[in-house]
N, C-alpha and C. Protein backbone atom coordinates (compact mmCIF):
# COMPACT_ATOMS: atom_id res chain seq x y z
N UNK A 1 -57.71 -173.08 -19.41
CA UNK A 1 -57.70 -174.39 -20.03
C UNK A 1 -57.95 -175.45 -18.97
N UNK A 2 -58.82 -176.31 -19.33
CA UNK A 2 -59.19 -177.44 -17.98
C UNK A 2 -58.16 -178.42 -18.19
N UNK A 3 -57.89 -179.32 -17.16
CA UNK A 3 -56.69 -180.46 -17.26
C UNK A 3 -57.34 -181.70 -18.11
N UNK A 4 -56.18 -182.30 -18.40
CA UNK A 4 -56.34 -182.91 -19.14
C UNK A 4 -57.03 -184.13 -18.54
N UNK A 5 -56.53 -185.51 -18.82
CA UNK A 5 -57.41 -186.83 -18.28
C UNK A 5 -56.90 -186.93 -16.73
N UNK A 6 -57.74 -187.71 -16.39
CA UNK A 6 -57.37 -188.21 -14.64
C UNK A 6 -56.68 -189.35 -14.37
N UNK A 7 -55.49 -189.42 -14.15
CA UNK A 7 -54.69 -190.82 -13.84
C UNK A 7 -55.86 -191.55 -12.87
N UNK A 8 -55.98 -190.63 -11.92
CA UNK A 8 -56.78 -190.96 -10.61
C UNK A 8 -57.95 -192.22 -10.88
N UNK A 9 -58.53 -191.36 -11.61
CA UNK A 9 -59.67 -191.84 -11.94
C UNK A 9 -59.58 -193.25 -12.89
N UNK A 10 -58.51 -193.00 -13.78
CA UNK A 10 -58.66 -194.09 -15.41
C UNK A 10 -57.62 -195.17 -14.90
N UNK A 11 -56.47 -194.59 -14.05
CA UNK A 11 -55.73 -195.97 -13.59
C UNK A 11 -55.50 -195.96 -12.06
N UNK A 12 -56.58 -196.40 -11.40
CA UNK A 12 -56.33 -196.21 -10.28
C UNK A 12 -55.12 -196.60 -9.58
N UNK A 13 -54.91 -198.12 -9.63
CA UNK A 13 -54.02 -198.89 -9.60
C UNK A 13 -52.35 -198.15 -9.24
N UNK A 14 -52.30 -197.80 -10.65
CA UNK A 14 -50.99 -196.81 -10.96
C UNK A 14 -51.01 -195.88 -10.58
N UNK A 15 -51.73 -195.08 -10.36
CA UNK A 15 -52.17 -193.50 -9.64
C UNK A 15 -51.34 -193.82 -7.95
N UNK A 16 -52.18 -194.99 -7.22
CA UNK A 16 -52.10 -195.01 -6.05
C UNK A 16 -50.26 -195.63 -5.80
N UNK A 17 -49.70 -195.99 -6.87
CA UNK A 17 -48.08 -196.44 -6.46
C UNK A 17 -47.39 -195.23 -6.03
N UNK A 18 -48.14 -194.04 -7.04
CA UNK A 18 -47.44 -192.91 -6.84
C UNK A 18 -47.61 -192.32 -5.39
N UNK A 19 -48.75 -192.39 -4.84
CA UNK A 19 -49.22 -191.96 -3.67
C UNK A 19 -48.46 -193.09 -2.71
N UNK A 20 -48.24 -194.47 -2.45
CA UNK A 20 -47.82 -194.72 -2.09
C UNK A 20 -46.21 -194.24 -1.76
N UNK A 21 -45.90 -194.22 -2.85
CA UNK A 21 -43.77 -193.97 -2.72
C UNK A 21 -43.96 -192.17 -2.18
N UNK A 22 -45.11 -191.54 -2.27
CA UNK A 22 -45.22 -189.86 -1.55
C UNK A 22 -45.03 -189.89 -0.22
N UNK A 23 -46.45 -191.18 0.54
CA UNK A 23 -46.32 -191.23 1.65
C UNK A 23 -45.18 -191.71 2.14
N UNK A 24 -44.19 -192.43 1.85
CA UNK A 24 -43.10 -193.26 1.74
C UNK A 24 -42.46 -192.10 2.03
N UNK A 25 -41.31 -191.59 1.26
CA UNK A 25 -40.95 -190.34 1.45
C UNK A 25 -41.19 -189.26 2.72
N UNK A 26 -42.14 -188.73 2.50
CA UNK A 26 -43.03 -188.02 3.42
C UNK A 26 -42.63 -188.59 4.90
N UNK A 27 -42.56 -189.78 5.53
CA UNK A 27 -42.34 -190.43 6.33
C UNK A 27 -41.08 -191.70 6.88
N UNK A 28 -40.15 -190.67 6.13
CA UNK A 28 -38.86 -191.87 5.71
C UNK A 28 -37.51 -190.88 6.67
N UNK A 29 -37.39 -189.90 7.41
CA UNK A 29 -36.78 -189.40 8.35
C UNK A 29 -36.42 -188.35 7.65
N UNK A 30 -36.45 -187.77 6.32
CA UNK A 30 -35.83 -186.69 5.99
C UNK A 30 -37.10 -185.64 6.49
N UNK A 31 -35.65 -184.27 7.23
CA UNK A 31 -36.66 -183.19 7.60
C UNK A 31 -37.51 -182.60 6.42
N UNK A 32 -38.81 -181.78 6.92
CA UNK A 32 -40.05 -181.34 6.37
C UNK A 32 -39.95 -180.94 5.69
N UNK A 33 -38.44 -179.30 5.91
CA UNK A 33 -38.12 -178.00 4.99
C UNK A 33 -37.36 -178.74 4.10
N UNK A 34 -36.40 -179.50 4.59
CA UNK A 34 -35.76 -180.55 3.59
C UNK A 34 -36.33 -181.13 2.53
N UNK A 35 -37.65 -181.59 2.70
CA UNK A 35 -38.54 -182.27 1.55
C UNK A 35 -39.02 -181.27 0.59
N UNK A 36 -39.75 -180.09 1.16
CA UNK A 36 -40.39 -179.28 0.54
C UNK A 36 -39.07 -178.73 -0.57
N UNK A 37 -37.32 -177.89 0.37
CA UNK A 37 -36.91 -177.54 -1.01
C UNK A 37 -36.55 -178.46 -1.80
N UNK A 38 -36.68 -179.99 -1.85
CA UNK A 38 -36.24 -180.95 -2.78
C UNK A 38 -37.80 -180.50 -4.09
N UNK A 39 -38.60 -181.11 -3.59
CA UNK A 39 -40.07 -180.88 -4.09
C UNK A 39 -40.13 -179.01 -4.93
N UNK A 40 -39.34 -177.97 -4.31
CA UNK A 40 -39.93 -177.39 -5.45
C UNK A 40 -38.69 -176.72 -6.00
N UNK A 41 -37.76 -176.98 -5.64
CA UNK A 41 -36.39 -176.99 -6.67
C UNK A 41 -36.45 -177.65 -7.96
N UNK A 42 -37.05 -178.78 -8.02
CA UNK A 42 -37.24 -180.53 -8.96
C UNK A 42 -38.62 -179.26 -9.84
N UNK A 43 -39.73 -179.10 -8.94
CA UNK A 43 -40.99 -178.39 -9.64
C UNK A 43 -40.43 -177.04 -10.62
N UNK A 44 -39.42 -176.25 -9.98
CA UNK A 44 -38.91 -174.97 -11.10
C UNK A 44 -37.94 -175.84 -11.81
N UNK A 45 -37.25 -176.13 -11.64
CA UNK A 45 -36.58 -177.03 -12.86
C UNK A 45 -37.37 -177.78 -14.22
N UNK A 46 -38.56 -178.27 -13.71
CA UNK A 46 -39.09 -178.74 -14.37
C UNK A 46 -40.65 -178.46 -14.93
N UNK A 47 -40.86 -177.22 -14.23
CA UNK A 47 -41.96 -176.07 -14.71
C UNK A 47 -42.94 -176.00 -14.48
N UNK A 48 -43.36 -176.78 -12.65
CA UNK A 48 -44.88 -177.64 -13.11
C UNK A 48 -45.16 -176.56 -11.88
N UNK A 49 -46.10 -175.78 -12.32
CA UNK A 49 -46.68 -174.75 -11.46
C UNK A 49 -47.86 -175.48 -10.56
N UNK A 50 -48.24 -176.31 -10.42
CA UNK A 50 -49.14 -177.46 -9.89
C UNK A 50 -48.40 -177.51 -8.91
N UNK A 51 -47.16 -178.40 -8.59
CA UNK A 51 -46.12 -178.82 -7.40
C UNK A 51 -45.61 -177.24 -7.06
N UNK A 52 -45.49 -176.22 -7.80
CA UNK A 52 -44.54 -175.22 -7.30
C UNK A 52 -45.44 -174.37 -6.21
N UNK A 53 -47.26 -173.86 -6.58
CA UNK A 53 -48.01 -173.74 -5.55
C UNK A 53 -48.15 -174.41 -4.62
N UNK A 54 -48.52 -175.48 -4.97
CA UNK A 54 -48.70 -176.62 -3.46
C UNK A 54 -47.29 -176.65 -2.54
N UNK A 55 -45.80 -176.77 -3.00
CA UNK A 55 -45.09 -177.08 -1.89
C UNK A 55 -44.79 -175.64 -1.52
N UNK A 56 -44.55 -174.79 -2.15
CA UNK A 56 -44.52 -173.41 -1.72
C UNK A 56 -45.65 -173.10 -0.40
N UNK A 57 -46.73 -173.10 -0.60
CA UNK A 57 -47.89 -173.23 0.40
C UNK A 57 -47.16 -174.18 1.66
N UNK A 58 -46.72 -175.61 1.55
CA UNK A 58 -46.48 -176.32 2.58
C UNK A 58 -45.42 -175.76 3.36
N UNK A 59 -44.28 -175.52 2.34
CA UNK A 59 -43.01 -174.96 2.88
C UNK A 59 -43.52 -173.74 3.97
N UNK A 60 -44.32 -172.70 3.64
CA UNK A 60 -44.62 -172.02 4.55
C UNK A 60 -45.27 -172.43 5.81
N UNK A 61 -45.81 -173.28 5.59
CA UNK A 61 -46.45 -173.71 6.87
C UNK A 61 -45.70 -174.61 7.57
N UNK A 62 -45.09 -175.00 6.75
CA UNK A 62 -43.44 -176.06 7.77
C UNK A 62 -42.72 -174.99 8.46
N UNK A 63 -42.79 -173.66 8.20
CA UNK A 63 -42.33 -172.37 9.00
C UNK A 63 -40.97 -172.00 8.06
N UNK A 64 -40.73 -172.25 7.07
CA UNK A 64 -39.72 -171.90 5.67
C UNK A 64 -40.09 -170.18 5.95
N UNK A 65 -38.59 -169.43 5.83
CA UNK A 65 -38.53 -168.75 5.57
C UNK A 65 -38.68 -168.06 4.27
N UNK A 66 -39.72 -167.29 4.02
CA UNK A 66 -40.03 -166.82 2.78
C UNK A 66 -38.68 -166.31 1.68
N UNK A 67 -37.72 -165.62 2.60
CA UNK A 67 -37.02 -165.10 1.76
C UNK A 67 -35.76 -166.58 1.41
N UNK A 68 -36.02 -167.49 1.67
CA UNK A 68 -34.82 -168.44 1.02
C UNK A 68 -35.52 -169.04 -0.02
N UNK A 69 -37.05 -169.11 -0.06
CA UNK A 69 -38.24 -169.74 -1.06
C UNK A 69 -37.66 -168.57 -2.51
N UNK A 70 -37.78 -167.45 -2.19
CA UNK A 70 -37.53 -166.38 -2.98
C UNK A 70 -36.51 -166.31 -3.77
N UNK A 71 -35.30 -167.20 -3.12
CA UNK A 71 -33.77 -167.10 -4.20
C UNK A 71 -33.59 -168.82 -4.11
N UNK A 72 -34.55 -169.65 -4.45
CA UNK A 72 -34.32 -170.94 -4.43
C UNK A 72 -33.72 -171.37 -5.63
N UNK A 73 -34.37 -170.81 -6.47
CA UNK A 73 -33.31 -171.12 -7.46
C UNK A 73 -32.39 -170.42 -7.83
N UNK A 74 -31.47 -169.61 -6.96
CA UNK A 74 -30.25 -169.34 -7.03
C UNK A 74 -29.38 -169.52 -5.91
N UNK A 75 -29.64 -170.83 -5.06
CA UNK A 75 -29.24 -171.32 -4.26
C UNK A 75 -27.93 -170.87 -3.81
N UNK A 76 -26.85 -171.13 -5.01
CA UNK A 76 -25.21 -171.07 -4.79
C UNK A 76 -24.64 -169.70 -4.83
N UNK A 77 -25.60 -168.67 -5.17
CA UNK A 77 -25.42 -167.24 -4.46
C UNK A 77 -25.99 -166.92 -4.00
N UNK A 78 -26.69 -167.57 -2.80
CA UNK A 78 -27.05 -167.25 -1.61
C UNK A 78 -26.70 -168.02 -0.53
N UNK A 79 -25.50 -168.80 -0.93
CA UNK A 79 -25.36 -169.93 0.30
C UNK A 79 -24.94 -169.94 1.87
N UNK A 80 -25.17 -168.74 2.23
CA UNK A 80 -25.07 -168.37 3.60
C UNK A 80 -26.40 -168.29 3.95
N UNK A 81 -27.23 -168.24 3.22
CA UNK A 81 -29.01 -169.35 3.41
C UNK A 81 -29.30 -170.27 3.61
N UNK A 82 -28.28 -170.79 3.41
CA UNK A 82 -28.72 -172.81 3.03
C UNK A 82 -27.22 -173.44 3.73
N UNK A 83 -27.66 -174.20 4.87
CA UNK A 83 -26.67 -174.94 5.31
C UNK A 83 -26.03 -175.76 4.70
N UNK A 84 -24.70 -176.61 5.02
CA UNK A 84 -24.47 -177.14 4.11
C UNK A 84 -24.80 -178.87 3.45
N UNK A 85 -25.61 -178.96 5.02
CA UNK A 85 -26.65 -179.84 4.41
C UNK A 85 -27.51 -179.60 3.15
N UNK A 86 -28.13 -178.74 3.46
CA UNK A 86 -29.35 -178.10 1.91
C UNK A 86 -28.94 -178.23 0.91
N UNK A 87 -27.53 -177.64 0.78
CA UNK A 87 -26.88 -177.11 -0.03
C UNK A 87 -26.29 -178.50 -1.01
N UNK A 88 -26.18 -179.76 -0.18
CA UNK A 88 -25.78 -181.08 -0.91
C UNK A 88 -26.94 -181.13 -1.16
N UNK A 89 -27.80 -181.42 -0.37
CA UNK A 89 -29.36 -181.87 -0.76
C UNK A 89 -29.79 -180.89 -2.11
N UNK A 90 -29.62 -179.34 -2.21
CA UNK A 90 -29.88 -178.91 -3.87
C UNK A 90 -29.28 -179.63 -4.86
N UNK A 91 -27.98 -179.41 -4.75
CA UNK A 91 -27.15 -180.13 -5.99
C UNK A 91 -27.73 -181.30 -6.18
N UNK A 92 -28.12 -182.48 -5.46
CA UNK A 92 -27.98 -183.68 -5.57
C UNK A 92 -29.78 -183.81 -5.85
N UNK A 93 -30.56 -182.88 -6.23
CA UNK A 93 -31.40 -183.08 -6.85
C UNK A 93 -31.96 -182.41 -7.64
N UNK A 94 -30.99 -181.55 -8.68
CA UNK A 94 -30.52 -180.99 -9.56
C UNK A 94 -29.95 -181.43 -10.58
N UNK A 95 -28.86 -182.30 -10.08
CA UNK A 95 -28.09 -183.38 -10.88
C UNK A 95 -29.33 -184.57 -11.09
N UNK A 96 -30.29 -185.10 -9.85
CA UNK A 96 -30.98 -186.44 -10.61
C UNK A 96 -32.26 -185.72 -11.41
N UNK A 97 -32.41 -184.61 -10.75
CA UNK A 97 -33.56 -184.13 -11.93
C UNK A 97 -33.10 -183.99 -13.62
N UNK A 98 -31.96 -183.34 -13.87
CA UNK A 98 -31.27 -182.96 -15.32
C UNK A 98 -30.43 -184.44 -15.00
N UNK A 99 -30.65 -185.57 -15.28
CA UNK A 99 -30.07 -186.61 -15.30
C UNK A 99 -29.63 -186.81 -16.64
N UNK A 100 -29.98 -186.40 -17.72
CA UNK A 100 -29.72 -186.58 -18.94
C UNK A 100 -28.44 -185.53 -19.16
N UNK A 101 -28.41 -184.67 -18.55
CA UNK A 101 -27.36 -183.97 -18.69
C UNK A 101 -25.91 -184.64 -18.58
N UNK A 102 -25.56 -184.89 -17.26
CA UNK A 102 -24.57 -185.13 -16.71
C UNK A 102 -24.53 -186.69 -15.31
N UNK A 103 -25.30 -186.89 -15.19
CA UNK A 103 -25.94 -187.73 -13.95
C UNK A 103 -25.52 -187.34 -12.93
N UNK A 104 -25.66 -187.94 -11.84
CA UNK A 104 -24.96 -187.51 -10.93
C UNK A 104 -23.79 -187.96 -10.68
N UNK A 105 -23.32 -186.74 -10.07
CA UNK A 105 -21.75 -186.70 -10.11
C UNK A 105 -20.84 -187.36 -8.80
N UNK A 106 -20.23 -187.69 -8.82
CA UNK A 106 -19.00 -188.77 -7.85
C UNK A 106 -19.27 -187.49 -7.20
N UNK A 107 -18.65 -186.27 -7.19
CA UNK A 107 -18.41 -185.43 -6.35
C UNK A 107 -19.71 -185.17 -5.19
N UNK A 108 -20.86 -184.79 -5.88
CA UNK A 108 -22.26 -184.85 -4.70
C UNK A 108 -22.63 -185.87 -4.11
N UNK A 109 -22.11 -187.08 -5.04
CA UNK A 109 -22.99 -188.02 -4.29
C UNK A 109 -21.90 -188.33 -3.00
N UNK A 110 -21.06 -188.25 -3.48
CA UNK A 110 -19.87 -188.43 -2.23
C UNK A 110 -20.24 -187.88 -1.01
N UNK A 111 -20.31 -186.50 -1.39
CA UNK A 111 -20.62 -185.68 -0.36
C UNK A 111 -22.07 -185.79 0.49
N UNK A 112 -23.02 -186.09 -0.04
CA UNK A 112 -24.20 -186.67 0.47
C UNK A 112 -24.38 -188.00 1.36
N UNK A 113 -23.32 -189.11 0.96
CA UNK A 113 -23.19 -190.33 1.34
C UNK A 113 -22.16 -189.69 2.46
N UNK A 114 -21.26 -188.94 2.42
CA UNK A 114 -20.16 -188.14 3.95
C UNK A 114 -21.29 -187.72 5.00
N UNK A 115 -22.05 -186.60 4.49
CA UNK A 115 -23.00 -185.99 5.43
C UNK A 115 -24.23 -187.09 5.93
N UNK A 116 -24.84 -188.26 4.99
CA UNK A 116 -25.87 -188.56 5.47
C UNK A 116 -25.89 -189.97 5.53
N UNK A 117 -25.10 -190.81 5.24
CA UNK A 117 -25.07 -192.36 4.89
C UNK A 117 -25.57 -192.58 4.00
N UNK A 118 -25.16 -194.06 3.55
CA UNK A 118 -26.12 -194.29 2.53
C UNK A 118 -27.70 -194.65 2.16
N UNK A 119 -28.27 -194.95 3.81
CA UNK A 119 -29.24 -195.21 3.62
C UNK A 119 -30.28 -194.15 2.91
N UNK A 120 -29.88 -192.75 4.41
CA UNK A 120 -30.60 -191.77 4.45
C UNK A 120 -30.36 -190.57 2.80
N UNK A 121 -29.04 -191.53 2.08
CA UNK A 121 -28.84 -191.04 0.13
C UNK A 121 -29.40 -191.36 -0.62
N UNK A 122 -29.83 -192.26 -0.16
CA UNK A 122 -31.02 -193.66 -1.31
C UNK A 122 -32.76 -192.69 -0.58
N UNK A 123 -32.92 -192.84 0.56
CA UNK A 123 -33.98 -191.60 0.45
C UNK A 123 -34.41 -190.81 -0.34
N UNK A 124 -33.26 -189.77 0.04
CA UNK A 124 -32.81 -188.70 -0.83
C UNK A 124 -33.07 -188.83 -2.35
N UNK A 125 -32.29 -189.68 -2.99
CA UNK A 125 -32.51 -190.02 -4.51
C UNK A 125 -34.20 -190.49 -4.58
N UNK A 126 -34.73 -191.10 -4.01
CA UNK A 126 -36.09 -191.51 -4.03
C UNK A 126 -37.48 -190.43 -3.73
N UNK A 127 -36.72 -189.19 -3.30
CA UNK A 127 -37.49 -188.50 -2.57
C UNK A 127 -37.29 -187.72 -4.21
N UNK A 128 -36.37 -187.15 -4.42
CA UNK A 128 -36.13 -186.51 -5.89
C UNK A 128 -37.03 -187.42 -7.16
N UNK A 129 -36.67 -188.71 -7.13
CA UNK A 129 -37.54 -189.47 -8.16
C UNK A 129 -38.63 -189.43 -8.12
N UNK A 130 -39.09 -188.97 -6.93
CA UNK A 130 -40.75 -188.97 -7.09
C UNK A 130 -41.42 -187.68 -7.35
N UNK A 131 -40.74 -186.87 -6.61
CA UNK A 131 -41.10 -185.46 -7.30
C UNK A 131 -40.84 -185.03 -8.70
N UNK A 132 -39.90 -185.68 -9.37
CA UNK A 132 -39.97 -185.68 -10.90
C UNK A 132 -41.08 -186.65 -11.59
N UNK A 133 -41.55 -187.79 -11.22
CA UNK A 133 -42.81 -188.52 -11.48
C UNK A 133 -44.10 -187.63 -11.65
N UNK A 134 -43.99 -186.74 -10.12
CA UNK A 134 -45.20 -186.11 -9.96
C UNK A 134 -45.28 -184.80 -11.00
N UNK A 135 -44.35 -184.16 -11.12
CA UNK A 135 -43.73 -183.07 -11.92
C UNK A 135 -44.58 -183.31 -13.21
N UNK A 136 -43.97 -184.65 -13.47
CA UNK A 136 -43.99 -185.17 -15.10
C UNK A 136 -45.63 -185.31 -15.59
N UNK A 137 -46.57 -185.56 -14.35
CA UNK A 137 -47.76 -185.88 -13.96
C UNK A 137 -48.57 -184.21 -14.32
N UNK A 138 -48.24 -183.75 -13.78
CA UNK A 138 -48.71 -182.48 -13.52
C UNK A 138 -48.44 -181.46 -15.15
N UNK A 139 -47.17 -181.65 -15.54
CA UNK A 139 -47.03 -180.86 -16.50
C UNK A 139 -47.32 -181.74 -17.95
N UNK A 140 -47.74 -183.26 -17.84
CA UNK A 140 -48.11 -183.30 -18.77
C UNK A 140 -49.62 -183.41 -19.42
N UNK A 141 -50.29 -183.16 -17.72
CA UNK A 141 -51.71 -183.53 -17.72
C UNK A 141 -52.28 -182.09 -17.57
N UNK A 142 -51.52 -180.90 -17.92
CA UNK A 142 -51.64 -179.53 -18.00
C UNK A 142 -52.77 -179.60 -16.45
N UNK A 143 -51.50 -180.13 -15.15
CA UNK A 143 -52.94 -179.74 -14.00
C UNK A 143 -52.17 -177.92 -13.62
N UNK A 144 -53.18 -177.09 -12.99
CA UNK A 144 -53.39 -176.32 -12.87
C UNK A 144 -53.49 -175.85 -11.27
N UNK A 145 -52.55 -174.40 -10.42
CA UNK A 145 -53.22 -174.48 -9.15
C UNK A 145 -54.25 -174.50 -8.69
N UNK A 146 -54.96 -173.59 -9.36
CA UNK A 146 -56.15 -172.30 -9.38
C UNK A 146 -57.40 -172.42 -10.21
């Protein structure tokens, strides 16, 4: 099935905010492997095989160990994988991805704002918001890896 219309192309304008707040992100002090499992934790949660090839691909080349890519989404039985940095950083973009669920919770965000301040939490939340933008992009414009 070919994808659907081109943001790119039909709104440029709006296309490029998104690219903007990527590079933003991308360049805002959170580590690489850090970005990538935010980016495809947010992508299996939210099904978009578009983001789940592409950061999978990056993650490897950021030097991600294959086998923590492999039980990513079963993070909390494997957590002698995931420091306990990661390990706030999953939850806490888990909780803003399923935001309709439950939001996020006093308890993570606490713990995120303990481990990282608030600046480098507001990142964090921004770095998650955009990968659900892009997500939303991808799975509703049926884009495709391959």
């Amino acid at each position: 099935m070919a994808n659907r219309l081109n943001l790119k192309e039909l709104i440029p304008d709006s296309y490029q905010i998104l690219i903007q707040l990527s590079q933003f992100v991308a360049n805002c002090g959170i580590d690489k492997l850090q970005q990538e499992l935010v980016k495809i934790r947010a992508s299996q949660i939210n099904g978009c095989a578009y983001c789940l090839h592409m950061h999978s691909k990056d993650a490897l080349k950021y030097g991600e160990d294959p086998k923590r890519l492999y039980v990513l989404s079963a993070w909390r039985e494997a957590k002698n994988w995931f420091s306990k940095e990661d390990q706030v950083i999953l939850a806490l973009t888990e909780e803003v991805t399923l935001i309709a669920d439950h939001g996020l919770s006093d308890r993570t965000y606490e713990e995120a704002v303990a481990l990282f301040g608030e600046e480098m939490t507001a990142k964090l939340i921004m770095a998650v918001i955009n990968i659900n933008a892009l997500n939303r992009v991808g799975v509703s414009l049926q884009m495709h890896p391959f």
